[in-house]
N, C-alpha and C. Protein backbone atom coordinates (compact mmCIF):
# COMPACT_ATOMS: atom_id res chain seq x y z
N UNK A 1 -6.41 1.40 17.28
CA UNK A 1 -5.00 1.73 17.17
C UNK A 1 -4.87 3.24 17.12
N UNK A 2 -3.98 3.67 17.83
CA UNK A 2 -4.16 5.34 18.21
C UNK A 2 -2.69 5.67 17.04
N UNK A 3 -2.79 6.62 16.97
CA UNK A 3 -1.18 7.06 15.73
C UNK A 3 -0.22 7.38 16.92
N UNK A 4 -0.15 7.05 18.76
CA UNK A 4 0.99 7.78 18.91
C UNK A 4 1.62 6.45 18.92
N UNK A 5 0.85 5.20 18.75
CA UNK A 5 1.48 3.79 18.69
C UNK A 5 1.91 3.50 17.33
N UNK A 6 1.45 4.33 16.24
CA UNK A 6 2.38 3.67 15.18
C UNK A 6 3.34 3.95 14.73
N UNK A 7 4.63 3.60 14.09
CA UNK A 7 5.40 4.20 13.68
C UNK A 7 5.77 4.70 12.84
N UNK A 8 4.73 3.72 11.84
CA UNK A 8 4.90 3.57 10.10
C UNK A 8 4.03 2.58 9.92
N UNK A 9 3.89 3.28 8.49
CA UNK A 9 2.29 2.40 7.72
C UNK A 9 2.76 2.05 6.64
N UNK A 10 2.76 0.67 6.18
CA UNK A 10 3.86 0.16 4.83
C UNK A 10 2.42 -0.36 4.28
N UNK A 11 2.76 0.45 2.52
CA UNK A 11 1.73 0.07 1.71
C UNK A 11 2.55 -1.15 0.88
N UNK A 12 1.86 -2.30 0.52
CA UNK A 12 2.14 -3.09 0.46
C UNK A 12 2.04 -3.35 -1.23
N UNK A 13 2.52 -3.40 -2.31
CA UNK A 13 2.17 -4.02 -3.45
C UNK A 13 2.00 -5.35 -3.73
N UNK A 14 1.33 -5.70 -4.91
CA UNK A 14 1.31 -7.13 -5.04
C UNK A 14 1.98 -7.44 -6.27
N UNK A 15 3.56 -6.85 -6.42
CA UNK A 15 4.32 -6.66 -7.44
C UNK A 15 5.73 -6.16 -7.34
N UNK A 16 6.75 -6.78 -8.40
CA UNK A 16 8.02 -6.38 -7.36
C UNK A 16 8.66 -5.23 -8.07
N UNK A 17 9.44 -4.89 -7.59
CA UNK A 17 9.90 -3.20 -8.25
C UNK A 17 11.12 -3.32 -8.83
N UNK A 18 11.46 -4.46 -9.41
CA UNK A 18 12.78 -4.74 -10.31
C UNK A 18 11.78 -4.29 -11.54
N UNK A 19 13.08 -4.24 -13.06
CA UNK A 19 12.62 -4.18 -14.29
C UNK A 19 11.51 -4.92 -14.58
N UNK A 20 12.04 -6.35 -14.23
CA UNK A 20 11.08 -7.80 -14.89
C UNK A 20 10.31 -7.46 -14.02
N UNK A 21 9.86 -7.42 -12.75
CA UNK A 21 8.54 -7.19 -11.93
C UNK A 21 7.76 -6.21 -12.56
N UNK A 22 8.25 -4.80 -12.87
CA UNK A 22 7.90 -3.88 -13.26
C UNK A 22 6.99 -3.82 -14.56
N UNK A 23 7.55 -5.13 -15.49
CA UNK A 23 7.95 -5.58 -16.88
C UNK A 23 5.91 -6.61 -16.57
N UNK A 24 6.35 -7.59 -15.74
CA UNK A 24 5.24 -8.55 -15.30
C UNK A 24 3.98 -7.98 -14.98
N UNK A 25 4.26 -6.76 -13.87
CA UNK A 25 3.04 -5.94 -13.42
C UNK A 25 2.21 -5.41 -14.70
N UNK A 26 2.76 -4.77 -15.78
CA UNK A 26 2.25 -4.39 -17.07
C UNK A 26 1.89 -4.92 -18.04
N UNK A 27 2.40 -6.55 -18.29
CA UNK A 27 1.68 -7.31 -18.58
C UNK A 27 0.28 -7.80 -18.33
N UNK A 28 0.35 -8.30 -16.95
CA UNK A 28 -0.75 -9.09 -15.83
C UNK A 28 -1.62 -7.65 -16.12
N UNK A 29 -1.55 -6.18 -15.97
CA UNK A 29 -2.58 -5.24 -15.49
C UNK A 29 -3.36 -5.11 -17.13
N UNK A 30 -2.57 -4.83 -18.31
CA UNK A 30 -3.13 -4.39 -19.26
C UNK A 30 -3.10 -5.51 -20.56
N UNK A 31 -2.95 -6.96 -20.16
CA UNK A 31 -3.39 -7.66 -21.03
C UNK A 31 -4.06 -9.01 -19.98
N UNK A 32 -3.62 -9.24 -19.27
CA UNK A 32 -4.82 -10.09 -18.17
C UNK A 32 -5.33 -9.58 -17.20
N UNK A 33 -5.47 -8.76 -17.15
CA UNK A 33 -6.57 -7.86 -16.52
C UNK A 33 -6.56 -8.07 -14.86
N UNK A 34 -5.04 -8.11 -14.52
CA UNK A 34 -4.98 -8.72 -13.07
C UNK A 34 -4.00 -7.38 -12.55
N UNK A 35 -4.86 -6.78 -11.65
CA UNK A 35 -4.50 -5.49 -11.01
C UNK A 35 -3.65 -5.68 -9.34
N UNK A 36 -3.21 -4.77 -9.25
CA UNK A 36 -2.80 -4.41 -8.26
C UNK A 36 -3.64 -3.11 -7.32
N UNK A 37 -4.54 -3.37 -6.47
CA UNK A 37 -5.46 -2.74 -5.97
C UNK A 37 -4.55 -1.15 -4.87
N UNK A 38 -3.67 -1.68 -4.42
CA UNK A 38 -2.72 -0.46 -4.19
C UNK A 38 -1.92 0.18 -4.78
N UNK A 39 -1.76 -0.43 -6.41
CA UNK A 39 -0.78 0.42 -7.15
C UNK A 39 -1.81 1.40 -7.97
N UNK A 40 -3.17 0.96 -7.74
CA UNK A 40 -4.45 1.77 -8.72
C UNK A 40 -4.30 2.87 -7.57
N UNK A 41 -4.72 2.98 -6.39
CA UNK A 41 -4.51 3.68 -5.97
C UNK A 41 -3.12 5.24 -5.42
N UNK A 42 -2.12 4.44 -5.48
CA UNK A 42 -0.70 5.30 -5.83
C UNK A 42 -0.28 5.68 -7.04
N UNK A 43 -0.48 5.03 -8.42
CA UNK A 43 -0.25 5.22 -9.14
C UNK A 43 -1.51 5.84 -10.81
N UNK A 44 -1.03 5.95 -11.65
CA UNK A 44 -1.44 6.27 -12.52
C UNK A 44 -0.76 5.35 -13.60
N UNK A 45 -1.15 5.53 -15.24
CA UNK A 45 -0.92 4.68 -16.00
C UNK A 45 0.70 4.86 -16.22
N UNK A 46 1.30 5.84 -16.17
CA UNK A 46 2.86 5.79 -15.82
C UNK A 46 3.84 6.34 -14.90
N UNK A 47 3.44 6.58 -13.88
CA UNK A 47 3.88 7.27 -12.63
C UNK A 47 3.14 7.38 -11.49
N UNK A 48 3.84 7.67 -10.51
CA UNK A 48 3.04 8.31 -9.13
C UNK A 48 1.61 9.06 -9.34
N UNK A 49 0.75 8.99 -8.85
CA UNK A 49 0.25 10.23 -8.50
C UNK A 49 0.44 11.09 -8.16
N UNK A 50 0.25 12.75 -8.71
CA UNK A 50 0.43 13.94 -7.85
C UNK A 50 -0.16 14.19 -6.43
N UNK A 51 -1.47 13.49 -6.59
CA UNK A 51 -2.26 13.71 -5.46
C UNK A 51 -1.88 12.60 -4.47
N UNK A 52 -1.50 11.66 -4.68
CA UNK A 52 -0.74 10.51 -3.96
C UNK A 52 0.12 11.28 -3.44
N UNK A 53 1.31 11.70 -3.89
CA UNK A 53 3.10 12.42 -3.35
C UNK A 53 2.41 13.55 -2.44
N UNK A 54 1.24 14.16 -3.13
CA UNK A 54 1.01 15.58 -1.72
C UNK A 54 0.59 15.26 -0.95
N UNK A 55 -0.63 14.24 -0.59
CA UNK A 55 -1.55 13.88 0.73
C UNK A 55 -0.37 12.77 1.57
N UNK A 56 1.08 11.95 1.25
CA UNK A 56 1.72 11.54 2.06
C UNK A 56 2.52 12.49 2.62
N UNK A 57 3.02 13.52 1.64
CA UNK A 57 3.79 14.79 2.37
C UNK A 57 3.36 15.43 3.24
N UNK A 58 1.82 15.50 3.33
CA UNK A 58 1.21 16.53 4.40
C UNK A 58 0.66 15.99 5.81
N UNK A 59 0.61 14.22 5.58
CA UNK A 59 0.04 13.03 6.31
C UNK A 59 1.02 13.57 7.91
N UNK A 60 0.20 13.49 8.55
CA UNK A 60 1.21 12.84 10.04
C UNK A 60 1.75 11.73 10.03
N UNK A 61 1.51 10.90 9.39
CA UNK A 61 1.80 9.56 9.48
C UNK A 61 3.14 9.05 8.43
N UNK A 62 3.74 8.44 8.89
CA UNK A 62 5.25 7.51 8.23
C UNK A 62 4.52 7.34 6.94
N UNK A 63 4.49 7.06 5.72
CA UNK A 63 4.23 6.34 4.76
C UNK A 63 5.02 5.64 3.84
N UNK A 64 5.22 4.00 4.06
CA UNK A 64 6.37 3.93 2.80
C UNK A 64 5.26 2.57 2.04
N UNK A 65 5.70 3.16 0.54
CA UNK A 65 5.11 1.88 -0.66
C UNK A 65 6.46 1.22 -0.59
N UNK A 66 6.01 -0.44 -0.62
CA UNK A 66 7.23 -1.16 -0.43
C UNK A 66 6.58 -2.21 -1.83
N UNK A 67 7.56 -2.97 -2.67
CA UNK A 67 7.26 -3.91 -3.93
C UNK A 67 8.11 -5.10 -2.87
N UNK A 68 7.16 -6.46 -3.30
CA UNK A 68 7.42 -7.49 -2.66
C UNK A 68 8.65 -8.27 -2.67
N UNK A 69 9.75 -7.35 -3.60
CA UNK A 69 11.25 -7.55 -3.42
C UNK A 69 11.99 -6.47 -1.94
N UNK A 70 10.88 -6.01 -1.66
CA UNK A 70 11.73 -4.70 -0.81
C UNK A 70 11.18 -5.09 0.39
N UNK A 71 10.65 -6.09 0.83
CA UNK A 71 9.99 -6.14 2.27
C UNK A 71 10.93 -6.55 2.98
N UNK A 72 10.73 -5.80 4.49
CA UNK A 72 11.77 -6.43 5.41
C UNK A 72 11.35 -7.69 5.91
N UNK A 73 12.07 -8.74 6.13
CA UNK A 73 11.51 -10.11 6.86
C UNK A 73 10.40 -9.99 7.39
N UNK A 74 10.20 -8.94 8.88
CA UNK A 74 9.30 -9.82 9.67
C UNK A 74 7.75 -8.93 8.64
N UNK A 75 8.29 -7.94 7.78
CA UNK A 75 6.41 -7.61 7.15
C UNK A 75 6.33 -9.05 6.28
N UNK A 76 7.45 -9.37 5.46
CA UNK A 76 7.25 -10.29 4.61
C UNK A 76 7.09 -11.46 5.15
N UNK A 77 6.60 -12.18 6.07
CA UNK A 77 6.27 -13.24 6.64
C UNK A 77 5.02 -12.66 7.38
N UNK A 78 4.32 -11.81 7.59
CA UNK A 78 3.21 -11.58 8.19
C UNK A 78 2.36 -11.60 6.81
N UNK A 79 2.82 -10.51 5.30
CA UNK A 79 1.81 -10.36 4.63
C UNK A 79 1.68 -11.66 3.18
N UNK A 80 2.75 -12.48 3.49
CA UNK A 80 2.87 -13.43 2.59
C UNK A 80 1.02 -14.14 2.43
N UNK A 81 1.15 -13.89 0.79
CA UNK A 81 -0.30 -14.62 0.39
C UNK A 81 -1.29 -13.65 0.90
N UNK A 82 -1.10 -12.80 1.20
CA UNK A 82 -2.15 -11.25 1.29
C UNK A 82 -1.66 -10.08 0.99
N UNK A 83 -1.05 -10.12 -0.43
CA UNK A 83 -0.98 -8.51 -1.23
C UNK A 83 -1.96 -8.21 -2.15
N UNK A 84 -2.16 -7.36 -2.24
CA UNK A 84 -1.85 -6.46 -1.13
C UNK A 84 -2.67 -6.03 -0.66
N UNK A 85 -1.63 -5.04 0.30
CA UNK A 85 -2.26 -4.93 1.81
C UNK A 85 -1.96 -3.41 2.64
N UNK A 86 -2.20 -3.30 3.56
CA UNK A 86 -1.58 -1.91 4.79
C UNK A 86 -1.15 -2.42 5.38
N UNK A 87 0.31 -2.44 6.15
CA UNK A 87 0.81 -3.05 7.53
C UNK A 87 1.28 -1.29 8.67
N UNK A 88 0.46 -1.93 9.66
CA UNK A 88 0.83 -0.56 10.42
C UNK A 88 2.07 -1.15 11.65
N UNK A 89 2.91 -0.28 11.29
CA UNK A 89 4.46 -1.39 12.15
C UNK A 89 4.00 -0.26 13.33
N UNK A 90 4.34 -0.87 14.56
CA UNK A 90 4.22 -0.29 15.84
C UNK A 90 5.47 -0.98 16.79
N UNK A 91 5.85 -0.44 17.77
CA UNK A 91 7.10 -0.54 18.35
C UNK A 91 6.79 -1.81 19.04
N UNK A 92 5.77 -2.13 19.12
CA UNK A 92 5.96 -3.82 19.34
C UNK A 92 5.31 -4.86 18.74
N UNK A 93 4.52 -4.23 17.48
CA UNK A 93 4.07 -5.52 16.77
C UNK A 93 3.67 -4.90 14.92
N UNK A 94 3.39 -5.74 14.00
CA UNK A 94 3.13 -5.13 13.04
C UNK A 94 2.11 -6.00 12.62
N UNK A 95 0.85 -4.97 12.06
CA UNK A 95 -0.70 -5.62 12.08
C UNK A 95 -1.07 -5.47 10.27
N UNK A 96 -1.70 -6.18 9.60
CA UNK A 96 -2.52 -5.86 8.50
C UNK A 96 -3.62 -4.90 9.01
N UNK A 97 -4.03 -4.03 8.15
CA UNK A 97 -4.84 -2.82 8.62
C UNK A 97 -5.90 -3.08 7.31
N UNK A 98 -5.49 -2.94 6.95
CA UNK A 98 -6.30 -2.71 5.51
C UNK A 98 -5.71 -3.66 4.46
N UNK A 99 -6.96 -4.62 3.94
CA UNK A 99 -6.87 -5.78 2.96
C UNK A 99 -6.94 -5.41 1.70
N UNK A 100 -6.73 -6.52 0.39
CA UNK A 100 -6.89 -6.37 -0.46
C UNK A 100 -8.69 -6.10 -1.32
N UNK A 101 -9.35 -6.69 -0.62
CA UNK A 101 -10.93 -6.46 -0.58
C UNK A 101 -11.36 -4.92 -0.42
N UNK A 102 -10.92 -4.24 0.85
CA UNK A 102 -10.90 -2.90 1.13
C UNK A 102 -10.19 -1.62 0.03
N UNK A 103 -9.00 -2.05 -0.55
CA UNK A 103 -8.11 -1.49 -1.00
C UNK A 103 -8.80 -1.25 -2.93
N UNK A 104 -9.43 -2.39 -3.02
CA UNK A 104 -10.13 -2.97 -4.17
C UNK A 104 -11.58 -1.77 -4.15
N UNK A 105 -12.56 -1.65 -2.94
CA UNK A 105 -13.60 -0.95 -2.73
C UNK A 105 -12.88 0.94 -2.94
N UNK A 106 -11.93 0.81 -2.93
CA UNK A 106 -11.50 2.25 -3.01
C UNK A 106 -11.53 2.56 -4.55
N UNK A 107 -11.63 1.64 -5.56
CA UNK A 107 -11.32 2.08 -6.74
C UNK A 107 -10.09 2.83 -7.20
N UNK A 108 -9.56 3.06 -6.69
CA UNK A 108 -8.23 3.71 -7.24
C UNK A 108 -8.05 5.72 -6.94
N UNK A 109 -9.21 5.50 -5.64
CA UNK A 109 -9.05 6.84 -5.43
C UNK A 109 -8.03 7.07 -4.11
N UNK A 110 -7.53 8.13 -3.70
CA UNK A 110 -6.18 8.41 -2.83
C UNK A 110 -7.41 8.83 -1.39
N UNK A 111 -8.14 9.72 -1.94
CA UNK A 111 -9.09 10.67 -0.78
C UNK A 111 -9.49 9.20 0.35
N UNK A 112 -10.12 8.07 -0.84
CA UNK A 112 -11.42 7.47 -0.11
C UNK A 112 -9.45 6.43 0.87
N UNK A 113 -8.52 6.32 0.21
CA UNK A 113 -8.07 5.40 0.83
C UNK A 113 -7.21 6.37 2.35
N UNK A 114 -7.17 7.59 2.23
CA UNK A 114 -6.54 8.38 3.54
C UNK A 114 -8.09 8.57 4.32
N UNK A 115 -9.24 8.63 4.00
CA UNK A 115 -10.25 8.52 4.67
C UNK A 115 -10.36 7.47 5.55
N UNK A 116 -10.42 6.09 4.91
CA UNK A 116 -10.00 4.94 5.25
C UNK A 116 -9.02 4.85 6.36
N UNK A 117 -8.18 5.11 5.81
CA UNK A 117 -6.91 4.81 7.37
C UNK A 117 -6.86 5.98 8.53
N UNK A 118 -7.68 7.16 8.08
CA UNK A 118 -7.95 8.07 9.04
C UNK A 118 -8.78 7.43 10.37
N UNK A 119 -9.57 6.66 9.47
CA UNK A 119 -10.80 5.96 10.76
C UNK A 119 -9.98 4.84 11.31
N UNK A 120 -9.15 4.01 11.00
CA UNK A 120 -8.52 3.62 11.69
C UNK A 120 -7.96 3.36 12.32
N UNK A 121 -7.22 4.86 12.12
CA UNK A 121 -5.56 5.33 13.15
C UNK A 121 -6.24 6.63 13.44
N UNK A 122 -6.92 6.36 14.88
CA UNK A 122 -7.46 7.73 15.17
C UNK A 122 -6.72 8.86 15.60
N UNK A 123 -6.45 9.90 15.37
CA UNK A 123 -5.69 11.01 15.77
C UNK A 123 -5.69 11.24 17.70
């Protein structure tokens, strides 16, 4: 997949971005121990990352984090039962790029996950 075909790269959570989602995610992460492998990576224990907000600002690439209340139909019927995930939308189709397995191997670092989609979406 070359970047002049994509349009946008939707990071996908496995969590929704209302209060109660918000409310659920902090439950599930810090008392059942059930993570969100792309929010380790965007986030920190109460906010964005700094280093997250600068490496999308400087990215060539579209970047939007979407919570599984905010998906448009056709991502949310492609990534249903695989969050999360990467969807790279392209002007005629939209692909999973990067899984929850992959996203998980990053540990929660920003570098290893723009490394990652660098090799993917070759310049």
């Amino acid at each position: 997949m070359g970047v002049i075909d994509t349009v946008k790269i939707y990071c996908i959570y496995n969590a929704e971005g209302s209060i109660f989602g918000e409310l659920k995610y902090f439950y599930n992460k810090y008392i059942r121990d059930i993570k969100c492998s792309m929010c380790d990576i965007t986030h920190n224990a109460l906010s964005e990352k700094k280093e997250w907000k600068n490496r999308c600002m400087v990215s060539h690439l579209k970047i939007e984090c979407l919570h599984l209340d905010e998906l448009p139909k056709d991502i949310e019927n492609l990534v249903e039962g695989n969050t999360p995930c990467v969807v790279a939308k392209t002007s005629s189709t939209n692909e999973i790029i990067i899984e929850d397995k992959e996203l998980i191997a990053m540990k929660g670092n920003v570098d290893s996950f723009f490394n990652h989609l660098s090799k993917i979406i070759k310049n």
